[in-house]
Protein backbone atom coordinates (compact mmCIF):
# COMPACT_ATOMS: atom_id res chain seq x y z
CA UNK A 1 -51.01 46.72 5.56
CA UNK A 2 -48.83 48.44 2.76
CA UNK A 3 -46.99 50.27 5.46
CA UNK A 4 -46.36 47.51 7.56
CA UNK A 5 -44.94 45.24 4.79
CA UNK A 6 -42.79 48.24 4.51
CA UNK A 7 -41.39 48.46 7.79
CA UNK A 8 -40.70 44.52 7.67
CA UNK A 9 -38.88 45.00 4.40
CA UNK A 10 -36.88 47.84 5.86
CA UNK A 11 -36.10 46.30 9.02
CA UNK A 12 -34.73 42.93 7.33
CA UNK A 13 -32.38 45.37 4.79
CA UNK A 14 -31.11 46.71 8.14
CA UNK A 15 -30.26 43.60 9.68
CA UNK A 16 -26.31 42.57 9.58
CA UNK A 17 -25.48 39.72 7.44
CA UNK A 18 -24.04 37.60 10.05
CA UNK A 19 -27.59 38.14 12.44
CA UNK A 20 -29.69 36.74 9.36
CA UNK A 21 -27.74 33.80 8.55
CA UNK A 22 -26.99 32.43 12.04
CA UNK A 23 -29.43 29.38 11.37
CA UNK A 24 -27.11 28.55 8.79
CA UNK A 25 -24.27 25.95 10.21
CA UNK A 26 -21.65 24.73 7.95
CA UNK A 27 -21.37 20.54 7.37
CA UNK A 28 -19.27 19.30 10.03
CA UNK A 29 -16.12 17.27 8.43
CA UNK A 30 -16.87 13.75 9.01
CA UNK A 31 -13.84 10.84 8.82
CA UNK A 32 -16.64 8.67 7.95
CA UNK A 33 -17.46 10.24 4.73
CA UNK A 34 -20.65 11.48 3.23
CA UNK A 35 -23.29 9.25 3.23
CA UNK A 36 -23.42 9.07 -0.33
CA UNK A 37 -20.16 8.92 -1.14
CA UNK A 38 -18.25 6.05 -2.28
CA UNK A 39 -17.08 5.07 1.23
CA UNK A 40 -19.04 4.71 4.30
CA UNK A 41 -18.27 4.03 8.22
CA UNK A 42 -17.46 0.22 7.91
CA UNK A 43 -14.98 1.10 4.86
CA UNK A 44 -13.59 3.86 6.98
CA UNK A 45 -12.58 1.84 10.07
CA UNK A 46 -11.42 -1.27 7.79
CA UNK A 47 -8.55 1.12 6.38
CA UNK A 48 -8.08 2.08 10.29
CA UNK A 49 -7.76 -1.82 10.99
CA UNK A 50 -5.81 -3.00 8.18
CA UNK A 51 -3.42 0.47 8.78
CA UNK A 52 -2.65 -1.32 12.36
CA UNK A 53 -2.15 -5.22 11.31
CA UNK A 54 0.13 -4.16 8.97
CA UNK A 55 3.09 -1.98 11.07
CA UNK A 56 5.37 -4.94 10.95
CA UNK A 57 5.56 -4.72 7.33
CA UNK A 58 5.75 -1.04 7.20
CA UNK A 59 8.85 -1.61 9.70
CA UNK A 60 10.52 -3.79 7.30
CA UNK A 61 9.53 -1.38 4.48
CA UNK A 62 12.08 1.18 6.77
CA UNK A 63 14.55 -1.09 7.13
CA UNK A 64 15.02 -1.78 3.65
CA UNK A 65 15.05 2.19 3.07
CA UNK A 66 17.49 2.61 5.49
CA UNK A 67 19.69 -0.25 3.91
CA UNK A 68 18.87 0.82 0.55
CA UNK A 69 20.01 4.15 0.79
CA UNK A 70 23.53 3.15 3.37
CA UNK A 71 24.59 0.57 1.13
CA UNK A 72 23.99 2.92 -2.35
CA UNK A 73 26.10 5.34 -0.89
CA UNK A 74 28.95 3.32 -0.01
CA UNK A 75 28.83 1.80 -3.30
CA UNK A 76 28.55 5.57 -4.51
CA UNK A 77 31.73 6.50 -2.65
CA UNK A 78 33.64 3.62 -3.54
CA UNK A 79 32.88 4.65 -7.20
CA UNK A 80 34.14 8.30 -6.88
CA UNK A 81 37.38 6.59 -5.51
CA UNK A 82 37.94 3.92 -8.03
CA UNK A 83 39.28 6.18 -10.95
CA UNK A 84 42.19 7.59 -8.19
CA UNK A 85 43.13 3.77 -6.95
CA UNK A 86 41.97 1.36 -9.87
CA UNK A 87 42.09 -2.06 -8.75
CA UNK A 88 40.00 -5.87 -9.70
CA UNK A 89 39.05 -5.49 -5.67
CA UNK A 90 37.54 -2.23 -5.97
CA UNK A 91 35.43 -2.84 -9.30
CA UNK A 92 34.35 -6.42 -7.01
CA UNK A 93 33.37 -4.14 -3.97
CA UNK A 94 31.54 -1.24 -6.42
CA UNK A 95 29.48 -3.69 -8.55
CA UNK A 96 28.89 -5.53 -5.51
CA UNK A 97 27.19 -2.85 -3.55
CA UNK A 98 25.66 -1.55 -6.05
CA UNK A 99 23.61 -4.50 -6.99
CA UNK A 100 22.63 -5.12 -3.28
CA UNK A 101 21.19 -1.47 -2.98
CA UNK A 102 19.22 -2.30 -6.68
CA UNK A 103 17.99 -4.86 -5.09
CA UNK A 104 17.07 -3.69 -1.61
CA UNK A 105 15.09 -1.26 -3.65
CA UNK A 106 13.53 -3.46 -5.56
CA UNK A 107 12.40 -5.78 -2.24
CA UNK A 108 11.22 -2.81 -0.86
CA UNK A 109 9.02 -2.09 -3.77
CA UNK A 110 7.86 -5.37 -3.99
CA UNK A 111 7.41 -5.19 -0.08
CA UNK A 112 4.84 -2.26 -0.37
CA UNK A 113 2.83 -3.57 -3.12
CA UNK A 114 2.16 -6.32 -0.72
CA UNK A 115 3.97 -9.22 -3.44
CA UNK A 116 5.08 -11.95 -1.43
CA UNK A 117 8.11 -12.71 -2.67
CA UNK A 118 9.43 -9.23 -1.65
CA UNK A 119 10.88 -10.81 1.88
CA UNK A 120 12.41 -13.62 0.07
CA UNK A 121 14.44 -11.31 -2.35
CA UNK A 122 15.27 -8.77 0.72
CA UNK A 123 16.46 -11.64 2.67
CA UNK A 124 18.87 -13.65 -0.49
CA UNK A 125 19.95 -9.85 -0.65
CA UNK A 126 20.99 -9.97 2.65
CA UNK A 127 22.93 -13.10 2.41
CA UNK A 128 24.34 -11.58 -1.00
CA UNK A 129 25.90 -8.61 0.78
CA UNK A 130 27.56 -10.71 3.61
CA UNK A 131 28.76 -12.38 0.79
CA UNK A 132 30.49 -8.98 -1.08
CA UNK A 133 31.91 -8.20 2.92
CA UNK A 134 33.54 -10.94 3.62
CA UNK A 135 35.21 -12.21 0.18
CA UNK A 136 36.01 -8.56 0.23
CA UNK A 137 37.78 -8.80 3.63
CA UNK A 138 39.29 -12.39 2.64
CA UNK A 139 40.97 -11.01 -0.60
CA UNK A 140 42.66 -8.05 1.31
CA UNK A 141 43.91 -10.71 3.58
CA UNK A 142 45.30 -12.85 1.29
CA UNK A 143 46.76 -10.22 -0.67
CA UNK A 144 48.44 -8.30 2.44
CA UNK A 145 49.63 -12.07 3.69
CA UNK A 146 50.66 -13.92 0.23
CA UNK A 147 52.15 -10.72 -0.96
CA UNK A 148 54.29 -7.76 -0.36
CA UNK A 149 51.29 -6.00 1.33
CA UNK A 150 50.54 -2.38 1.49
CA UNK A 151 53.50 -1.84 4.31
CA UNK A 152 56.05 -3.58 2.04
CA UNK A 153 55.63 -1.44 -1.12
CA UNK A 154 55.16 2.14 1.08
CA UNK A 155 58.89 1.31 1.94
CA UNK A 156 59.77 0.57 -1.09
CA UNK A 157 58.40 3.41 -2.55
CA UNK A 158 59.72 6.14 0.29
CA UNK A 159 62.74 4.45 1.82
CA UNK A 160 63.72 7.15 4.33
CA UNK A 161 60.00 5.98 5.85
CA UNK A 162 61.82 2.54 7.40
CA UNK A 163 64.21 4.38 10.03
CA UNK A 164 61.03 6.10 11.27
CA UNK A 165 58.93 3.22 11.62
CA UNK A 166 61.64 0.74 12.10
CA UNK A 167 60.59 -2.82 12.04
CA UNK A 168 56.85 -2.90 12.33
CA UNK A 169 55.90 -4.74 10.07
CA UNK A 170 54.90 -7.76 11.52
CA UNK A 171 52.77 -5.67 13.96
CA UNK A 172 50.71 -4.17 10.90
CA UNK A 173 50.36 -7.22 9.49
CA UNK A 174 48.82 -8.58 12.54
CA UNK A 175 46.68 -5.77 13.22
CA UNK A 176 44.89 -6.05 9.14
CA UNK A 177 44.43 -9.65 10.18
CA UNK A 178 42.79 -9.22 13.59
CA UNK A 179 40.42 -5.98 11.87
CA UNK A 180 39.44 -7.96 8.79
CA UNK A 181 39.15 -10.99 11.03
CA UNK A 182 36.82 -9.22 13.26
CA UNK A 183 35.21 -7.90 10.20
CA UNK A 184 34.21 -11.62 9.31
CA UNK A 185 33.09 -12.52 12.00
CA UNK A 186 30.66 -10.10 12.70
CA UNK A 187 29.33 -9.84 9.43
CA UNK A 188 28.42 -13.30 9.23
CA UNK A 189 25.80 -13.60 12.30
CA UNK A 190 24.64 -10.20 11.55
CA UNK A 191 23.94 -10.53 7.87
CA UNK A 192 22.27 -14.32 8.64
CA UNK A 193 20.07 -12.36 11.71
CA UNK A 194 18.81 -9.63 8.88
CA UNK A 195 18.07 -12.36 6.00
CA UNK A 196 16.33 -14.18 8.74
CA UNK A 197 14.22 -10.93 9.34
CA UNK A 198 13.27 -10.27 5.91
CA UNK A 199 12.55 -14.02 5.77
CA UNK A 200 10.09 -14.51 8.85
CA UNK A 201 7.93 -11.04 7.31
CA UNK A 202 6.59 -13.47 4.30
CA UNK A 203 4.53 -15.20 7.04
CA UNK A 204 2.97 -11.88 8.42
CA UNK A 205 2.69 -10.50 4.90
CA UNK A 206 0.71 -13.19 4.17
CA UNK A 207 -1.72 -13.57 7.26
CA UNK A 208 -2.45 -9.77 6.75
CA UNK A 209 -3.60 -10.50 2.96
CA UNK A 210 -5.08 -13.47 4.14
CA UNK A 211 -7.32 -11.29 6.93
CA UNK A 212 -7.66 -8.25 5.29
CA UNK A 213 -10.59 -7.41 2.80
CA UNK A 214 -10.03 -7.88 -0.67
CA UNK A 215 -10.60 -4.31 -1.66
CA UNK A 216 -8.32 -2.78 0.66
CA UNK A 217 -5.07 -4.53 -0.16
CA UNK A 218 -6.26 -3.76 -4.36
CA UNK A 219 -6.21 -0.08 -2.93
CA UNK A 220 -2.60 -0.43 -0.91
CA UNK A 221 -1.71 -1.67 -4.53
CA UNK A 222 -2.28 0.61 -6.18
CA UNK A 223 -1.04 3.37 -4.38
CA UNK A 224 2.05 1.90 -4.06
């Protein structure tokens, strides 16, 4: 019996580590979480559900990125260039910007947090920056047409500059008119189409609160 027990023993200590512990599976990773942990399947595929009603916000949450960002860094660039050529216009068209890209941010915030009144400021934003375009575009007009203009003073400035050119003027003063023209008119559809975007999201934004469980859009809250 003793020697038996003995050769078992033996036999066992001779065995490779991976040959005795082959029984031994590790716990397969499991989306649905542990059973007792503090989420289970029907939690699980709620997040899955809500995470596909709500890609129309999470669109509009990219578009107010994207405009965020373009519009702070023309109203960065047009603040690195205001010290070289200070004018009333260019303070207008830095201040301007820079509030609309504050507050593109701050819709966009608002936006993820799932607060409706984040469309409603993204959309007066919108009408806010057509607004900065085309009263800047109206006051370069005026001031090119009521006034000497740009082309006027560069001759008066470098003389020897009007046998070159010769009598253009009226030419470049027709061509700032048709681009800051065009300039209007484009602005004004587009800028009405995107504050009419940002406006029709309050009415998904709030169907997907509306139709969403209670608990998940207190957890999109706070992670945002």
């Amino acid at each position: 019996m003793e020697t038996q027990r003995f050769l078992t023993d033996k036999e066992a200590m001779n065995t490779p580590a991976h040959h005795q512990t082959n029984d031994i599976q590790p716990a397969p990773h499991s989306l649905e979480g542990p059973p007792d942990g503090p989420l289970n399947q029907q939690h699980y595929a709620a997040l899955r559900n809500a995470k596909t009603k709500r890609s129309k916000i999470d669109f509009a949450i990219g578009v107010a990125t994207f405009n965020g960002w373009s519009v702070g860094i023309f109203a960065a660039l047009s603040a690195l260039f205001l010290p070289l050529s200070f004018s009333l216009l260019g303070v207008f068209i830095t201040l301007g910007l820079g509030a609309v890209a504050y507050h593109e941010f701050k819709g966009r915030r608002l936006l993820r947090a799932l607060d409706v009144s984040g469309p409603r400021l993204l959309g007066f934003n919108q009408i806010g920056l057509g607004a900065v375009i085309v009263v800047y575009c109206l006051w370069s007009l005026i001031a090119e047409l009521a006034g000497p203009g740009a082309y006027a003073q560069t001759i008066q400035e470098h003389p020897e500059l009007a046998e070159i050119l010769g009598s253009t003027e009226g030419l470049y003063r027709l061509i700032v008119v048709l681009v800051y023209g065009s300039v209007i008119v484009l602005t004004i559809p587009y800028q009405a189409l995107m504050a009419w975007y940002y406006f029709s999201r309050s009415k998904h934004l709030k169907t997907y609160i509306s139709q969403t469980p209670g608990w998940v859009t207190d957890l999109e809250r706070a992670a945002a």
